[in-house]
N, C-alpha and C. Protein backbone atom coordinates (compact mmCIF):
# COMPACT_ATOMS: atom_id res chain seq x y z
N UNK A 1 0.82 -1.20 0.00
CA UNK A 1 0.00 0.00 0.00
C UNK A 1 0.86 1.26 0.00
N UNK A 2 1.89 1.15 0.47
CA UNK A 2 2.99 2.31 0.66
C UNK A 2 3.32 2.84 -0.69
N UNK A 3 3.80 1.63 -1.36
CA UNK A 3 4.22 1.68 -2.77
C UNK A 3 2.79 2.81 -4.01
N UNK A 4 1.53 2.30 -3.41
CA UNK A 4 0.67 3.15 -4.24
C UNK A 4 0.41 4.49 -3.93
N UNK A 5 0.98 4.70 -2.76
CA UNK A 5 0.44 6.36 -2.16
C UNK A 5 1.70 7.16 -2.65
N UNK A 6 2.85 6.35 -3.23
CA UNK A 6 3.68 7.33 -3.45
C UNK A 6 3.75 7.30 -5.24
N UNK A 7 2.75 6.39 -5.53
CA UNK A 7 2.54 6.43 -7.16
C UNK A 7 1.80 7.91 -7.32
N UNK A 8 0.81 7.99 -6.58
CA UNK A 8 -0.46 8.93 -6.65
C UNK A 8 -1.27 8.39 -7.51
N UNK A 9 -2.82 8.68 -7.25
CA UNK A 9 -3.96 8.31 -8.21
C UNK A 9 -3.66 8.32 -9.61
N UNK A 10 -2.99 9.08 -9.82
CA UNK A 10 -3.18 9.77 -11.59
C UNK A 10 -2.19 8.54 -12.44
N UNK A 11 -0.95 7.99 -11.53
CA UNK A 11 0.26 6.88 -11.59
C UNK A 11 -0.90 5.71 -11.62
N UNK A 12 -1.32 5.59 -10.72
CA UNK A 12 -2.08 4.05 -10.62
C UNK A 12 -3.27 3.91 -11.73
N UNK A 13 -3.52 5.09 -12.33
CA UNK A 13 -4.80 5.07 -13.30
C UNK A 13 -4.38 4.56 -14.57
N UNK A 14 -2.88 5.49 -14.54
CA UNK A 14 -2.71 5.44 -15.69
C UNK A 14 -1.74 3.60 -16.10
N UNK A 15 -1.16 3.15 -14.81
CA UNK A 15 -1.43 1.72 -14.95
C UNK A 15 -2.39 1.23 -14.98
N UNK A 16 -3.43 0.81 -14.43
CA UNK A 16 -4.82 0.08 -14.46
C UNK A 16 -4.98 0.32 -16.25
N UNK A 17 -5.12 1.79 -16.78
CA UNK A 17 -5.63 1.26 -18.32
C UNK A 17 -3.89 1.00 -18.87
N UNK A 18 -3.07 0.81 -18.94
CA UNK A 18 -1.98 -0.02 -19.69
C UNK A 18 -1.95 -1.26 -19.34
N UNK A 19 -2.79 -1.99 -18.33
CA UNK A 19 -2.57 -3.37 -18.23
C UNK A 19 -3.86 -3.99 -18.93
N UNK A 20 -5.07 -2.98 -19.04
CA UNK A 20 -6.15 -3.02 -19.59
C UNK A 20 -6.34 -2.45 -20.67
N UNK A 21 -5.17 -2.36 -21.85
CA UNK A 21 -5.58 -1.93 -23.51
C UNK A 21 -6.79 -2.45 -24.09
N UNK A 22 -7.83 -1.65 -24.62
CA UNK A 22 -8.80 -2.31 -25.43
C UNK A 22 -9.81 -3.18 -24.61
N UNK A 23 -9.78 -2.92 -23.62
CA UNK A 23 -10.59 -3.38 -22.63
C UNK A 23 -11.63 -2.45 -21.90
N UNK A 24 -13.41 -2.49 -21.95
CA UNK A 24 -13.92 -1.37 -21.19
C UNK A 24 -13.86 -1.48 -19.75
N UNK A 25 -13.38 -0.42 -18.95
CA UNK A 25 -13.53 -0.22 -17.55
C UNK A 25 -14.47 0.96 -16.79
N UNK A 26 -15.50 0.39 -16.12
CA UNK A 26 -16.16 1.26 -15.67
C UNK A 26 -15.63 2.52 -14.63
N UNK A 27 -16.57 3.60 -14.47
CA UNK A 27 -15.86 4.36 -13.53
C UNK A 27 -15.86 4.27 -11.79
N UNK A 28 -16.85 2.59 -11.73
CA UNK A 28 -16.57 2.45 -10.51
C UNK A 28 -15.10 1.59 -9.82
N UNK A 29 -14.98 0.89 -11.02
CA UNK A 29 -13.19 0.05 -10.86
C UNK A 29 -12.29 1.71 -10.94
N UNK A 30 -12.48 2.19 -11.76
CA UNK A 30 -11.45 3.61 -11.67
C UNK A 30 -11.57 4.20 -10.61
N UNK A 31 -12.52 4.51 -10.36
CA UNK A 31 -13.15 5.28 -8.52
C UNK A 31 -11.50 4.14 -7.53
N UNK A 32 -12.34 2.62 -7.30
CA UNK A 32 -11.64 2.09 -6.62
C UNK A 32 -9.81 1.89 -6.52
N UNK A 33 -9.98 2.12 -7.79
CA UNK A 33 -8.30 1.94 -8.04
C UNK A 33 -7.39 3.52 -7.71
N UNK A 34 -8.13 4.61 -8.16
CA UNK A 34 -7.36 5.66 -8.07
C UNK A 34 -7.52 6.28 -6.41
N UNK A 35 -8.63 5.17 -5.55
CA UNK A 35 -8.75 5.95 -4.07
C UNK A 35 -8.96 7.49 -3.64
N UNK A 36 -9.70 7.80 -4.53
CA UNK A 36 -10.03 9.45 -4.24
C UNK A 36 -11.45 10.06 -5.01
N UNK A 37 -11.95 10.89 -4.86
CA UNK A 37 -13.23 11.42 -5.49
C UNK A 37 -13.34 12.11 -6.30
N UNK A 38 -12.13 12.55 -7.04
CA UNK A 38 -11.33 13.12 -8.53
C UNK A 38 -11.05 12.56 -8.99
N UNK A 39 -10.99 11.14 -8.94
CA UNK A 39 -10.49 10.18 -10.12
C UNK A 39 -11.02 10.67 -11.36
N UNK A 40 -11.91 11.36 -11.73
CA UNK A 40 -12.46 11.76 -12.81
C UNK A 40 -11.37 12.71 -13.71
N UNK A 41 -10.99 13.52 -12.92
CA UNK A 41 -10.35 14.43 -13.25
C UNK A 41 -8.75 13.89 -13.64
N UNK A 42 -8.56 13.00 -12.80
CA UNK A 42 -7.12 12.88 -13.01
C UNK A 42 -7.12 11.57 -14.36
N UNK A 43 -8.35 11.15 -14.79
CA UNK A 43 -8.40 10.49 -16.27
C UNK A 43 -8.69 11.49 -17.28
N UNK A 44 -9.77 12.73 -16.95
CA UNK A 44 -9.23 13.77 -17.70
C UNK A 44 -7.70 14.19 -18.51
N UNK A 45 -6.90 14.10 -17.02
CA UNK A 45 -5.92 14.69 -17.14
C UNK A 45 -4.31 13.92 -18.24
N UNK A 46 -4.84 12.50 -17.80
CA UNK A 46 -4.19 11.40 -18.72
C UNK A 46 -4.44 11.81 -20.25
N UNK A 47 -5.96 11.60 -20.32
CA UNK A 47 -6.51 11.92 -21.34
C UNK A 47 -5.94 13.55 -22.62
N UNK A 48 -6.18 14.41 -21.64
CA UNK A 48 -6.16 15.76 -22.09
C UNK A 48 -4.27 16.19 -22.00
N UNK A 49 -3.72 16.23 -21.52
CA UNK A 49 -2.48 16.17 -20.76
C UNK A 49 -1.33 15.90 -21.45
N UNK A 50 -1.88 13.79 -21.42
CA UNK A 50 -0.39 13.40 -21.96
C UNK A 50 -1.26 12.67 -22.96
N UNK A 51 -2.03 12.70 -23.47
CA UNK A 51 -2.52 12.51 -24.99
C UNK A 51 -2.77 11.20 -24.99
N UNK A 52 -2.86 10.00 -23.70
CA UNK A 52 -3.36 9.02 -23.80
C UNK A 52 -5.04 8.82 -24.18
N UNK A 53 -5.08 7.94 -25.39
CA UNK A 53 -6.41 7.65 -26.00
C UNK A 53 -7.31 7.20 -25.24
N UNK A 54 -7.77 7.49 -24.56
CA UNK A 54 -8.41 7.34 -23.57
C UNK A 54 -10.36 7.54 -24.21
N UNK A 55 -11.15 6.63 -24.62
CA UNK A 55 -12.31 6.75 -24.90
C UNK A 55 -13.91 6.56 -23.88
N UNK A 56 -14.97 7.68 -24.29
CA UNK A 56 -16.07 7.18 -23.75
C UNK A 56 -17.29 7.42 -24.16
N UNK A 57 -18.43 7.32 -23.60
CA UNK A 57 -19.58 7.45 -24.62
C UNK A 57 -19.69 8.53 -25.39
N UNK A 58 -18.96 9.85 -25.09
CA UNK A 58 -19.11 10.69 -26.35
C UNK A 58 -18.14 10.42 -27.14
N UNK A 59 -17.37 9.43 -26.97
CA UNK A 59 -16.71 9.20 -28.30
C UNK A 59 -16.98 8.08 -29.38
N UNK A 60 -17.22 6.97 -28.70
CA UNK A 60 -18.21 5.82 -29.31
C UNK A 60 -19.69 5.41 -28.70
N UNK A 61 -20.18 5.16 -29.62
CA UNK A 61 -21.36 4.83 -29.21
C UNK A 61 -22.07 3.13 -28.41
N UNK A 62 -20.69 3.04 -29.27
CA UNK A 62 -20.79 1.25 -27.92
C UNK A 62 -20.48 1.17 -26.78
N UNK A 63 -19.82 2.38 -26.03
CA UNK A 63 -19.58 2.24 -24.62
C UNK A 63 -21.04 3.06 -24.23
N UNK A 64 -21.24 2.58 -22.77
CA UNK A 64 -22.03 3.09 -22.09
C UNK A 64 -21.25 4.43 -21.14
N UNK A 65 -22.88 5.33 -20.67
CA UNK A 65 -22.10 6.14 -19.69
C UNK A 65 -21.35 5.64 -18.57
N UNK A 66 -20.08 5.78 -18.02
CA UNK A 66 -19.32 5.62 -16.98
C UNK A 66 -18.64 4.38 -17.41
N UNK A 67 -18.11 4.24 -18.97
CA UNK A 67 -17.42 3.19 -19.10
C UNK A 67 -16.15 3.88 -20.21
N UNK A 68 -15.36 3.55 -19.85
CA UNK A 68 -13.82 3.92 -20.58
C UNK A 68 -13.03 3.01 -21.16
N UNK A 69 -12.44 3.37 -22.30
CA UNK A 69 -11.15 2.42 -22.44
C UNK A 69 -10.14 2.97 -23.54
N UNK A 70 -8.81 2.41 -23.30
CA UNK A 70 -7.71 3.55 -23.91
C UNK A 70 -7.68 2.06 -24.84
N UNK A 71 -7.70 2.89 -25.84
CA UNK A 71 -8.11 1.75 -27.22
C UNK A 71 -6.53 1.50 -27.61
N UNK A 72 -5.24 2.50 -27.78
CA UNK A 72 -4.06 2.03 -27.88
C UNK A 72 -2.81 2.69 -27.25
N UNK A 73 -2.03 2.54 -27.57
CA UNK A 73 -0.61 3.88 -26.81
C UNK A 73 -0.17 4.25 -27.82
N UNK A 74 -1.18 4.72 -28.35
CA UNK A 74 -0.97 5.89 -29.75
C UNK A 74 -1.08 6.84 -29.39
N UNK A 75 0.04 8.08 -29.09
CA UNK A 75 -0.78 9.40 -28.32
C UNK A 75 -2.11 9.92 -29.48
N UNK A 76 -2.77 10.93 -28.61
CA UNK A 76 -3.78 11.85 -29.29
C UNK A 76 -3.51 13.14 -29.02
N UNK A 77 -3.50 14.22 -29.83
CA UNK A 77 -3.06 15.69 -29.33
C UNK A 77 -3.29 15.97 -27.82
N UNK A 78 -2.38 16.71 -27.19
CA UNK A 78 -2.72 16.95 -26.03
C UNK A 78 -2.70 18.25 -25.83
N UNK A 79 -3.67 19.18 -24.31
CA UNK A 79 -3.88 20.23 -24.18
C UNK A 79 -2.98 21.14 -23.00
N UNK A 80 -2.64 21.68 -23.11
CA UNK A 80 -1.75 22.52 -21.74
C UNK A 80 -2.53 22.82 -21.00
N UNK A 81 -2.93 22.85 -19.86
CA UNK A 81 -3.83 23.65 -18.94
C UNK A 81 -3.10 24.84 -18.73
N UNK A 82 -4.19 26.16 -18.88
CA UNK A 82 -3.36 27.59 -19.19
C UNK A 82 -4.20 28.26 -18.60
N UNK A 83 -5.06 28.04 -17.37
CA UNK A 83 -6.11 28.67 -16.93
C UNK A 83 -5.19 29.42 -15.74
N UNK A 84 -5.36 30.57 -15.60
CA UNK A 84 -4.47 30.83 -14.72
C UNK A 84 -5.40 31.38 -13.40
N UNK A 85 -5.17 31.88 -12.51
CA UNK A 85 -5.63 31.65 -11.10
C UNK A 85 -6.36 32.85 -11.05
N UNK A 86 -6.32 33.81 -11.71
CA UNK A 86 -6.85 35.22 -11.71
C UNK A 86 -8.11 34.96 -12.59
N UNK A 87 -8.06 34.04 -13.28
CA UNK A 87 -9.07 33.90 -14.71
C UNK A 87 -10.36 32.75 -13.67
N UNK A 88 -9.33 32.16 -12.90
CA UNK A 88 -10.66 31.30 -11.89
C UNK A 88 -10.85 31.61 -11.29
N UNK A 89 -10.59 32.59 -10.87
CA UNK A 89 -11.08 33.62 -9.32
C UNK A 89 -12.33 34.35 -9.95
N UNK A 90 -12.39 34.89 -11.10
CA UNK A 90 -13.37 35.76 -11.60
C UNK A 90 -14.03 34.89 -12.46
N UNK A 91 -14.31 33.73 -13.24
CA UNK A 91 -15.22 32.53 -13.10
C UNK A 91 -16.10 32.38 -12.47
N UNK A 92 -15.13 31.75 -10.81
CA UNK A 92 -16.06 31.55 -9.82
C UNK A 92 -17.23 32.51 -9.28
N UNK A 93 -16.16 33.86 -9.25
CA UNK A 93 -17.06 35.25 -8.61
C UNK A 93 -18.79 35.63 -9.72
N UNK A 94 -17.95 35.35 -10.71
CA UNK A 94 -18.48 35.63 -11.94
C UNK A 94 -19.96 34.63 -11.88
N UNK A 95 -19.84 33.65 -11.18
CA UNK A 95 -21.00 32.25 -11.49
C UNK A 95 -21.07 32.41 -10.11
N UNK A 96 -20.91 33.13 -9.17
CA UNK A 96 -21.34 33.39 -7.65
C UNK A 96 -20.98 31.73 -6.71
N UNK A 97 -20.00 30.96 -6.81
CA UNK A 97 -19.41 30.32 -6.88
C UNK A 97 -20.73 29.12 -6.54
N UNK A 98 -21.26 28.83 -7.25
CA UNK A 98 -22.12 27.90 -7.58
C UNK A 98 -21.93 27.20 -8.93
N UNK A 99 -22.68 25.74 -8.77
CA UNK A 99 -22.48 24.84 -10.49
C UNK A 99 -23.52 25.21 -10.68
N UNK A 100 -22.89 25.68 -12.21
CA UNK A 100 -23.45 25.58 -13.63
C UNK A 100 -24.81 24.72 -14.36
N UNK A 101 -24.01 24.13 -13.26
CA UNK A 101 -24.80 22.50 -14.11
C UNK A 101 -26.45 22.18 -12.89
N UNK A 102 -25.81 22.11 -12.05
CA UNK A 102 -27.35 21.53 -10.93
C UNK A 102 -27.37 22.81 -9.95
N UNK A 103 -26.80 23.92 -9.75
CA UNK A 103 -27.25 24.77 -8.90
C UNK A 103 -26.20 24.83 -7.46
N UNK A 104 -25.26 23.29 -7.27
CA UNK A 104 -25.06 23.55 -5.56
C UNK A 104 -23.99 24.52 -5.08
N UNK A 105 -23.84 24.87 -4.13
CA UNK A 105 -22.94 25.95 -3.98
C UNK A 105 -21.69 25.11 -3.27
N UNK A 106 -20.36 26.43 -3.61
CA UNK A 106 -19.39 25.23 -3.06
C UNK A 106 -19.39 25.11 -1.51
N UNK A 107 -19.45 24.15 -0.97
CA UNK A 107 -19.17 23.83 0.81
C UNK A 107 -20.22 23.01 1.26
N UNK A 108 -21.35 23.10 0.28
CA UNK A 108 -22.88 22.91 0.98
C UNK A 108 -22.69 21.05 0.38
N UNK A 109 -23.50 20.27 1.27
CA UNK A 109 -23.89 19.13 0.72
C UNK A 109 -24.69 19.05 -0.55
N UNK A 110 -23.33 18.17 -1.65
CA UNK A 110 -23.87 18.24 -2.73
C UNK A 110 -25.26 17.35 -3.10
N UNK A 111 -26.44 17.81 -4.01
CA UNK A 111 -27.36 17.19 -4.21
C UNK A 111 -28.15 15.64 -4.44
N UNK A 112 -26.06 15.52 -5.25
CA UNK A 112 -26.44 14.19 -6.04
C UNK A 112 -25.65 12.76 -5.18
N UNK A 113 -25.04 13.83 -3.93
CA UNK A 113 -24.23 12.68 -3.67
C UNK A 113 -23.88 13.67 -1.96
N UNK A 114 -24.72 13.30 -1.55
CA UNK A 114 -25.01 14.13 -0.09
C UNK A 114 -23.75 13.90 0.68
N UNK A 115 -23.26 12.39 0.69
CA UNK A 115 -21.65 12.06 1.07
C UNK A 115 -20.69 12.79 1.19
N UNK A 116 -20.58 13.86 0.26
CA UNK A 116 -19.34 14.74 0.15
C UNK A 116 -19.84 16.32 -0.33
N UNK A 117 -19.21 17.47 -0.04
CA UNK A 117 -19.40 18.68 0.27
C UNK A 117 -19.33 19.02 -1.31
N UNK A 118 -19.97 19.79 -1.70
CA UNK A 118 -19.52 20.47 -3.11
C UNK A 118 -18.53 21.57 -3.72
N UNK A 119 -17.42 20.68 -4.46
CA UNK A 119 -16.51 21.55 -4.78
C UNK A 119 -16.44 21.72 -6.03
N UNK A 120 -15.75 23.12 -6.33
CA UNK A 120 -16.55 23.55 -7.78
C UNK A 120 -14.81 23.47 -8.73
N UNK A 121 -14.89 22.95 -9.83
CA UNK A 121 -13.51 23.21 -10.64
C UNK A 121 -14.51 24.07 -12.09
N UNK A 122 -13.58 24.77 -13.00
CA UNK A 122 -13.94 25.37 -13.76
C UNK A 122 -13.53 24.36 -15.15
N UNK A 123 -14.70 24.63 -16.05
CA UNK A 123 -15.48 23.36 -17.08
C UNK A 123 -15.32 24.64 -18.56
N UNK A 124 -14.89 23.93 -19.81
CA UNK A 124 -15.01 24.45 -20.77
C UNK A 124 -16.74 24.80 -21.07
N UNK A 125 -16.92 25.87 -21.99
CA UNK A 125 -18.37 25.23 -22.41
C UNK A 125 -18.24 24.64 -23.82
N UNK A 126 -17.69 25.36 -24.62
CA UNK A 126 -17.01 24.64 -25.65
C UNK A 126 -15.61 23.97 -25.28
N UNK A 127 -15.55 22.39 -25.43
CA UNK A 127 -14.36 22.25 -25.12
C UNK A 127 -13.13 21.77 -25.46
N UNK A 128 -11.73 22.26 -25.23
CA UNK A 128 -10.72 22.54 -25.74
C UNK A 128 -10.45 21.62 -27.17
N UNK A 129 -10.75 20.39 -26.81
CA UNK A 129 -10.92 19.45 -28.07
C UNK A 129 -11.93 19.69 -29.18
N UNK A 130 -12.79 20.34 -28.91
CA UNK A 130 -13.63 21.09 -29.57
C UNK A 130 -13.61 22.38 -30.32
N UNK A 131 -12.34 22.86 -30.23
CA UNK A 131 -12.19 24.28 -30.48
C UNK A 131 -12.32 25.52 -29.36
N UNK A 132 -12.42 24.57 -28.37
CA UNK A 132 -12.68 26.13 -26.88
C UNK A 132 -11.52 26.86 -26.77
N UNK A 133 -11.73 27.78 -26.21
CA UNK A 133 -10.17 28.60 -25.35
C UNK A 133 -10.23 28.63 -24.20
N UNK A 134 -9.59 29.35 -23.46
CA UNK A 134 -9.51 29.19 -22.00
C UNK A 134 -9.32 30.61 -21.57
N UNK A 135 -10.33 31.12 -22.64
CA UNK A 135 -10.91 32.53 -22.17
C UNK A 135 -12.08 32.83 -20.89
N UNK A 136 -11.98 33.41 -20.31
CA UNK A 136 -13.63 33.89 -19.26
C UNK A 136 -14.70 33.06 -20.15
N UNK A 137 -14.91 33.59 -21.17
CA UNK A 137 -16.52 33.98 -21.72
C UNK A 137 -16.55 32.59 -22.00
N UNK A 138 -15.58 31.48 -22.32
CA UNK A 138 -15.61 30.10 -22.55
C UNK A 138 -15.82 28.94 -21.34
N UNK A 139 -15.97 29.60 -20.18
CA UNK A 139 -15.48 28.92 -18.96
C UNK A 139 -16.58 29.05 -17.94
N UNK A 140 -16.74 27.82 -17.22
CA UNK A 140 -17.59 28.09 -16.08
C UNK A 140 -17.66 27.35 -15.06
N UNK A 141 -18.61 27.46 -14.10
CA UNK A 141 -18.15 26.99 -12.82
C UNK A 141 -19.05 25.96 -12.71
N UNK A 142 -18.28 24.20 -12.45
CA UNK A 142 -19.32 23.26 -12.10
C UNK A 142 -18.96 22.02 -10.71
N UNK A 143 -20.02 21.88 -10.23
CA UNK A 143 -19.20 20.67 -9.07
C UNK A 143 -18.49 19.31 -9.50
N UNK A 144 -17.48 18.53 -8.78
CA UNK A 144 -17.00 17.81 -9.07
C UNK A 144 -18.00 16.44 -9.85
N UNK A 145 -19.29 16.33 -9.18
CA UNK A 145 -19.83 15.56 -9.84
C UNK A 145 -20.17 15.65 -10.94
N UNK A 146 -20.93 16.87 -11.22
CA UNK A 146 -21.64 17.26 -12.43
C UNK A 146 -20.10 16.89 -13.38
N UNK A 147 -19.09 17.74 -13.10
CA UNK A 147 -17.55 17.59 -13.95
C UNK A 147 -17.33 16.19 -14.28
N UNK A 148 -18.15 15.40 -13.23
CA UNK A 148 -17.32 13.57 -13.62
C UNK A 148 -17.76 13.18 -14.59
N UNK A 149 -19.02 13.15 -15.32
CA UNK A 149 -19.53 12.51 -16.24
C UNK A 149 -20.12 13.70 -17.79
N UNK A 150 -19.48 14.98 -17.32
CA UNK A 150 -20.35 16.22 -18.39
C UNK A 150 -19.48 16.56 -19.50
N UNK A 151 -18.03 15.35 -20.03
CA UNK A 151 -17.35 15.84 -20.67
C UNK A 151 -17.93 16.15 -21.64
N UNK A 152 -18.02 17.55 -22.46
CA UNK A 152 -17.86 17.74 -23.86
C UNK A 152 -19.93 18.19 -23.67
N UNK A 153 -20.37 18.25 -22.82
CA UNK A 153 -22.06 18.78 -22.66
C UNK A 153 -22.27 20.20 -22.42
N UNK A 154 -23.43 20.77 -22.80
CA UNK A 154 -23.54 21.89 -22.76
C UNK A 154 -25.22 21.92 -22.30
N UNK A 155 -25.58 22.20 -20.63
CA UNK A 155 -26.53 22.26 -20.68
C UNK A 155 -27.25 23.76 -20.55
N UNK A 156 -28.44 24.02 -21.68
CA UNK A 156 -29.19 25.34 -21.46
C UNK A 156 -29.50 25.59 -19.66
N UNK A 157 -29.08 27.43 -19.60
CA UNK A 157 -30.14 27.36 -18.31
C UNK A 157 -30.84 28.08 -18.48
N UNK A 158 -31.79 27.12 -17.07
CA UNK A 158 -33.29 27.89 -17.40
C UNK A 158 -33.67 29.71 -17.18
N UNK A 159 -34.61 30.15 -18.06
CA UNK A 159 -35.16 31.69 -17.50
C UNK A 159 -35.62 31.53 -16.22
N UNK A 160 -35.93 32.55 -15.64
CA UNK A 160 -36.73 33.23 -14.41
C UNK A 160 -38.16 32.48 -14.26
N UNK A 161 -38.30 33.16 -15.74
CA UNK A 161 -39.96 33.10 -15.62
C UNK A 161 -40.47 31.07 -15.64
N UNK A 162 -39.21 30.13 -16.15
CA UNK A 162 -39.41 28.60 -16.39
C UNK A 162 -39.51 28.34 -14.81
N UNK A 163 -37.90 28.50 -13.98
CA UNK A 163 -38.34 28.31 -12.88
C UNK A 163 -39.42 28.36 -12.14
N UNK A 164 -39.64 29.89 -11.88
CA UNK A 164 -41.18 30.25 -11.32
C UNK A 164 -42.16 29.25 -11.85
N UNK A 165 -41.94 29.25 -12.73
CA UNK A 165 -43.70 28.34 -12.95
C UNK A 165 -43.57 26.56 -12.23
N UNK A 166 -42.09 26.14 -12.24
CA UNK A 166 -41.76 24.81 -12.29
C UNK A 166 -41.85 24.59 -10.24
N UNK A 167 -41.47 26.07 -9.80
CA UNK A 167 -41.91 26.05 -8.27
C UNK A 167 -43.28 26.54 -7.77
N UNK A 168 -44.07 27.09 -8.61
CA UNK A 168 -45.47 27.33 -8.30
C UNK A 168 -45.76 25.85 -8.50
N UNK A 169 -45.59 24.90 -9.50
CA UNK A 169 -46.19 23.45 -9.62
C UNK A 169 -45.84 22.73 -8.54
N UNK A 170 -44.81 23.15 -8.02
CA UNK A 170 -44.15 22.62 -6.60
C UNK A 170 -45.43 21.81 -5.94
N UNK A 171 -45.21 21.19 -4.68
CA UNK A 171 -45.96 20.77 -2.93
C UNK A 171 -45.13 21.83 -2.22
N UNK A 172 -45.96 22.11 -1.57
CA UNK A 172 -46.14 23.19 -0.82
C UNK A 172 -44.63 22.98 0.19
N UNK A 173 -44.48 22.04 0.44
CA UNK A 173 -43.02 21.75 1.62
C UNK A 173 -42.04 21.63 0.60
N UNK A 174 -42.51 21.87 -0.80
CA UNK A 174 -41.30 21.67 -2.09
C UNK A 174 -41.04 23.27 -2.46
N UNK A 175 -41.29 24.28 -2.20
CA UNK A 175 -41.58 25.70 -2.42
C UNK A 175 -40.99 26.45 -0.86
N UNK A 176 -41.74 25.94 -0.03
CA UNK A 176 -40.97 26.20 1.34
C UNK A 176 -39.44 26.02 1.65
N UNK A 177 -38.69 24.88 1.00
CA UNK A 177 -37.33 24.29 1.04
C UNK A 177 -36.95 25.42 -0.07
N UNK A 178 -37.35 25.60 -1.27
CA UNK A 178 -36.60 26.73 -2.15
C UNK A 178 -36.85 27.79 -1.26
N UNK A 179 -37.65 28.39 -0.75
CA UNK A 179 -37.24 29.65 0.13
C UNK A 179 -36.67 29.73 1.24
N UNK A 180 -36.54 28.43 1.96
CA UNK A 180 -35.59 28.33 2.97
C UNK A 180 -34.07 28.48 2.43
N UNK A 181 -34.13 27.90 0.99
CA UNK A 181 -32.47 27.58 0.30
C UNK A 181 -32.14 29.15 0.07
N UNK A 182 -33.29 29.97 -0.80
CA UNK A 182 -32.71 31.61 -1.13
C UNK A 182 -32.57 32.29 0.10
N UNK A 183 -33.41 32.23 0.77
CA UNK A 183 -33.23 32.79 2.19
C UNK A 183 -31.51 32.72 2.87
N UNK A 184 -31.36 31.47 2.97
CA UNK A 184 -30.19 30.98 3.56
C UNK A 184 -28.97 31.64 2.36
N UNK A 185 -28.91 31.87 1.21
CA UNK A 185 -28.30 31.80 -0.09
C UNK A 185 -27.96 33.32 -0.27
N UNK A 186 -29.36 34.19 0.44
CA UNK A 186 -28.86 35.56 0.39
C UNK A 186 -29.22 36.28 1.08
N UNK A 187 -28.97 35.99 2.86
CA UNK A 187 -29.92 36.21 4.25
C UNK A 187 -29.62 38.35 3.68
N UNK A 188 -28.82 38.94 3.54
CA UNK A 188 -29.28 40.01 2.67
C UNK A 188 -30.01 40.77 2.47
N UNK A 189 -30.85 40.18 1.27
CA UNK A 189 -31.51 40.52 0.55
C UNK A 189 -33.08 40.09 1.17
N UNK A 190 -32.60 39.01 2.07
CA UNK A 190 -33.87 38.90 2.63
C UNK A 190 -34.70 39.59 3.91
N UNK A 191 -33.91 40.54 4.11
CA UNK A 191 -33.70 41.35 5.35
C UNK A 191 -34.52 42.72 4.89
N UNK A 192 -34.48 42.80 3.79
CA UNK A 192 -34.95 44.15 3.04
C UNK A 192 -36.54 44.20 2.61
């Protein structure tokens, strides 16, 4: 065990798919093997990084969601991460440091996975393999979960006026919890 903590996750991942060429592996054997709750990211990072082929359902249509496999050790172009710390500071500020994607804010128990606190990394909307940059206006703020499985997605958000109607359809203790959440979200504004 000594021997793997000084590999680090991203070392042990990137063994698990070289002993497994051409083989699909789900992301719960990756979860287990890389021992951490970024494993997502750090197959990103194989992926995007050092140009290992690394495939998944948006790339073929025969894998399922949460299934991977590095088809050869053929590199594939790889991307520099060039986001610099001033550009994610005003992201985050910029998206009021909440995801993009489901709403949670960072610190608070995340929605989809109450287990662990929500932490936010910054997500292409077009992305880099796609033609994105790693400009502001390209970039946004999402939680680690939403990030594990949203490579290469772009979801619309909703208007004002969709919400409202989708919490008037609410139960009544389902409308009460959204104003307990804004309340709590912008004690503020609620004071006024």
């Amino acid at each position: 065990m000594k021997n793997n903590k000084k590999k680090g996750s991203k070392g042990l991942l990137r063994q698990f798919f070289f002993t497994n060429i051409g083989k699909v592996i789900s992301s719960d054997e990756l979860r287990e093997i890389a021992g951490i709750s970024e494993w997502a990211r750090r197959v990103r990072e194989l992926r995007n990084e050092e140009g290992l082929n690394i495939q998944t359902h948006n790339d073929r249509s025969d894998l399922k969601p949460g299934e991977y496999i590095l088809v050869d050790l053929k590199p594939i172009p790889s991307f520099a991460r060039e986001i610099s710390k001033e550009t994610r500071a005003l992201v985050l500020d910029r998206n009021g440091y909440t995801c993009q994607s489901c709403g949670a804010a960072a610190g608070e128990p995340n929605p989809y996975d109450g287990n662990r606190k929500t932490r936010l990394h910054i997500a292409h909307i077009i992305d880099k393999s796609m033609g994105g940059s790693d400009e502001p206006a390209n970039l946004k703020a999402v939680c680690s979960v939403c990030n594990e499985g949203a490579s290469n997605l772009t979801l619309n958000r909703p208007e004002a006026i969709k919400l409202i109607s989708q919490i008037r359809r609410a139960p009544v203790k389902d409308q009460l919890d959204v104003l307990k959440w804004l309340v709590k979200k912008f004690p503020a504004q609620a004071k006024q």
